[in-house]
Protein backbone atom coordinates (compact mmCIF):
# COMPACT_ATOMS: atom_id res chain seq x y z
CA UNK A 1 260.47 237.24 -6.17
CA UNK A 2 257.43 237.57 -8.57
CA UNK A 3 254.29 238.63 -6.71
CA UNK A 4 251.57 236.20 -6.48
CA UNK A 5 248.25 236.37 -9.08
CA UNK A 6 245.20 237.88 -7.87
CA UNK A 7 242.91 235.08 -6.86
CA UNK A 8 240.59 234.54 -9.87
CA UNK A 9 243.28 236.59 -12.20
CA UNK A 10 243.72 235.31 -15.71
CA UNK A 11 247.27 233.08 -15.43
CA UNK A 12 247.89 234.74 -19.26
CA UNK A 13 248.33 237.97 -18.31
CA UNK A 14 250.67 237.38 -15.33
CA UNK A 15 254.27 239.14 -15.34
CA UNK A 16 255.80 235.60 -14.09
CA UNK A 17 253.95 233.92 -17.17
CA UNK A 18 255.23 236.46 -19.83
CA UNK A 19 258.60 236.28 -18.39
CA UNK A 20 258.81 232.66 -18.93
CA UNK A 21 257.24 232.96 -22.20
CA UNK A 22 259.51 235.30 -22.89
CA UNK A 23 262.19 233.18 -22.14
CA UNK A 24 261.17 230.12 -23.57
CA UNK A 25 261.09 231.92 -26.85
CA UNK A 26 264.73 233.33 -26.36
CA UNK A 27 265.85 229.81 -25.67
CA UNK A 28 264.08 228.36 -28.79
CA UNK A 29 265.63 231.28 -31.24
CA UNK A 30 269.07 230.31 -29.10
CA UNK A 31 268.60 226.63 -30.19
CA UNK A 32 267.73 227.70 -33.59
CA UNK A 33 270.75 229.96 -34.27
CA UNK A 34 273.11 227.21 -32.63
CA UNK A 35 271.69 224.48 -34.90
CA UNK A 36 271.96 226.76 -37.81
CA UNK A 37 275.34 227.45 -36.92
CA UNK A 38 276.28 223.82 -36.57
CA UNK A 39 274.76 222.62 -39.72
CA UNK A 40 276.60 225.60 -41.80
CA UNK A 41 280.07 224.42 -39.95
CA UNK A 42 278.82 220.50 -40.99
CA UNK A 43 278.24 222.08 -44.56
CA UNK A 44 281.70 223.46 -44.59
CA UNK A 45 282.77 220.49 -43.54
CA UNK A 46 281.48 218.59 -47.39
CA UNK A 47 284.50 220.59 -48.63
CA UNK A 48 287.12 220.69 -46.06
CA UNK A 49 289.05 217.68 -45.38
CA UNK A 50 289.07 216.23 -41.77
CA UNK A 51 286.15 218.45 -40.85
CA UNK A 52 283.39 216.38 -40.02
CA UNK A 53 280.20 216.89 -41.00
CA UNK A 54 277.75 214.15 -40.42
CA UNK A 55 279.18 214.80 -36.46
CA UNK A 56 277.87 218.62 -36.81
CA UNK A 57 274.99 217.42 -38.58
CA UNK A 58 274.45 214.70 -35.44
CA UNK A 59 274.60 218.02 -33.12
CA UNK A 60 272.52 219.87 -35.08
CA UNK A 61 269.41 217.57 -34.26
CA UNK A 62 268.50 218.12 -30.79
CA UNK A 63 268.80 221.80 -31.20
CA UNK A 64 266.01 221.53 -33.83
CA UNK A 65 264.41 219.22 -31.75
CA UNK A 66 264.04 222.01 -28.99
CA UNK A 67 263.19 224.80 -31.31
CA UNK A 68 262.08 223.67 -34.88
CA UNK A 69 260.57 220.35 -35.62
CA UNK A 70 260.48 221.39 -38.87
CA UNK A 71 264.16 221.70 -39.32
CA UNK A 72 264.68 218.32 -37.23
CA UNK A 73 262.36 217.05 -39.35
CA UNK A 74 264.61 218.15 -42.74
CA UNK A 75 267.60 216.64 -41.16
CA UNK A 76 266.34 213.04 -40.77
CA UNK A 77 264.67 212.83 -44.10
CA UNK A 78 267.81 214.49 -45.90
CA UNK A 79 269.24 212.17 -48.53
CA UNK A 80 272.52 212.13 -47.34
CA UNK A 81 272.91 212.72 -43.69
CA UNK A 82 269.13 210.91 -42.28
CA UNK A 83 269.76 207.56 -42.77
CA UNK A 84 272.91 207.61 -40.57
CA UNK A 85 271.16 210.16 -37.50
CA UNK A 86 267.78 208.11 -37.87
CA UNK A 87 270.47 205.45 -36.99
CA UNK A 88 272.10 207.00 -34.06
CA UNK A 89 268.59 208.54 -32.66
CA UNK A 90 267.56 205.43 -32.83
CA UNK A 91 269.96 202.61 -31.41
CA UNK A 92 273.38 205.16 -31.35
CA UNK A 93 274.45 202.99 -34.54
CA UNK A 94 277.51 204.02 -36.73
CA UNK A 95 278.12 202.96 -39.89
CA UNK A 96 281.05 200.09 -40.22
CA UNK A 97 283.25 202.41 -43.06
CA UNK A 98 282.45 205.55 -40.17
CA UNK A 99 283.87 203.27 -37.27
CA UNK A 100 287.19 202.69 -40.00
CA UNK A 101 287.76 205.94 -40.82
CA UNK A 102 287.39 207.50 -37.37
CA UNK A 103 289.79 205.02 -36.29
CA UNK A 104 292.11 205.43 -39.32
CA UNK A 105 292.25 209.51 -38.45
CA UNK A 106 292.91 208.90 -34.63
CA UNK A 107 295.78 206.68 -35.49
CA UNK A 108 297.23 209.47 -38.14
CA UNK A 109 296.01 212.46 -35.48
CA UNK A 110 297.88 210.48 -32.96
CA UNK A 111 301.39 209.68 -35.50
CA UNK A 112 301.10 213.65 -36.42
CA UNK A 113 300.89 214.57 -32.64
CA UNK A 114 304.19 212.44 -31.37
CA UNK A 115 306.20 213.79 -34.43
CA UNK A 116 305.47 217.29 -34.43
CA UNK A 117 304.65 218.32 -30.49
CA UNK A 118 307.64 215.73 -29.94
CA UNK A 119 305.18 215.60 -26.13
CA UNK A 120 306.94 213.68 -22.64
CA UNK A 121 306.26 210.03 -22.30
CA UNK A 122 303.47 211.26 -19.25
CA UNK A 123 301.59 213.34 -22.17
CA UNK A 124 301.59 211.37 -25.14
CA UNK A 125 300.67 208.15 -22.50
CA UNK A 126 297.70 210.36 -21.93
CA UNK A 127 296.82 211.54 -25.40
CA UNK A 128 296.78 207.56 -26.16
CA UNK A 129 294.95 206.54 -23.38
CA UNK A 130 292.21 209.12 -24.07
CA UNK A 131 292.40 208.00 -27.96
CA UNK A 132 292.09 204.59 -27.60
CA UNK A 133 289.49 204.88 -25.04
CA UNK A 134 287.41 206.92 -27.96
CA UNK A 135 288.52 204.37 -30.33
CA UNK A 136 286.75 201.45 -28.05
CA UNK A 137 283.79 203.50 -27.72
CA UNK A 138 283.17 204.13 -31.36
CA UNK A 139 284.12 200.30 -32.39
CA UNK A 140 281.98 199.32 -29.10
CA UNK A 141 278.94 200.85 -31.08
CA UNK A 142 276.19 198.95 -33.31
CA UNK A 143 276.52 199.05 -37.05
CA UNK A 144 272.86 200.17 -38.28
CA UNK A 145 270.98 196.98 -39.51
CA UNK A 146 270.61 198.38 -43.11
CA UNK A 147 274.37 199.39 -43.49
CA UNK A 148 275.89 196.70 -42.44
């Protein structure tokens, strides 16, 4: 238990004080490595098929929002990838052709699944249950008012 400050003791110089300061700059270089992690992975992603990147990219932002504004800030003027996490910040929009291809890949994820695994009626019951749940969440979403 951290000892109490001298009555009259500058709070700045406190052991309790550093510590946390000390800590709240680990976990801001911890957000900023994981966000830089996630938006390599999302680059990646621009040349590997089926990896997605706007999803990394959508991950990305609140880790720069909790340790680089100036990063966040990069991300939702980008070109490519702001218009559609402006979107989701703002009203959790996704884009119509989005909601069709994420739909599209569950239904081929789910064909490849059943023929290869070959999985029990009480498994692939459950793998469908969870897709289509996904499926009605993503189609359940707004489209963004300038993509519609």
């Amino acid at each position: 238990m951290p000892a109490l400050a001298e009555p009259g003791a500058d709070p700045g110089t406190e052991p309790a004080a550093e510590a946390l300061l000390r800590r709240g700059r680990v976990a801001r270089s911890g957000w900023l490595v994981l966000g830089l992690l996630l938006v390599a992975v999302g680059f990646v992603g621009i040349f590997v098929p089926l990896l997605p990147t706007t999803d990394f990219m959508l991950l990305a932002l609140p880790c720069f929002a909790r340790s680089s504004p100036r990063l966040e800030a990069w991300l939702l003027n980008h070109p490519r990838f702001g218009p559609s996490l402006r979107a989701w910040r703002a009203t959790g929009a996704v884009p119509r052709h989005a909601k069709i291809a994420a739909c599209i890949g569950m239904m081929a994820g789910y064909g490849l699944f059943w023929l290869h695994v070959q999985p029990g009626l009480g498994f692939a019951l459950a793998v469908a249950v969870g897709m289509l749940a996904s499926a009605i969440w993503i189609i359940r979403r707004p489209v963004p008012e300038d993509k519609a």
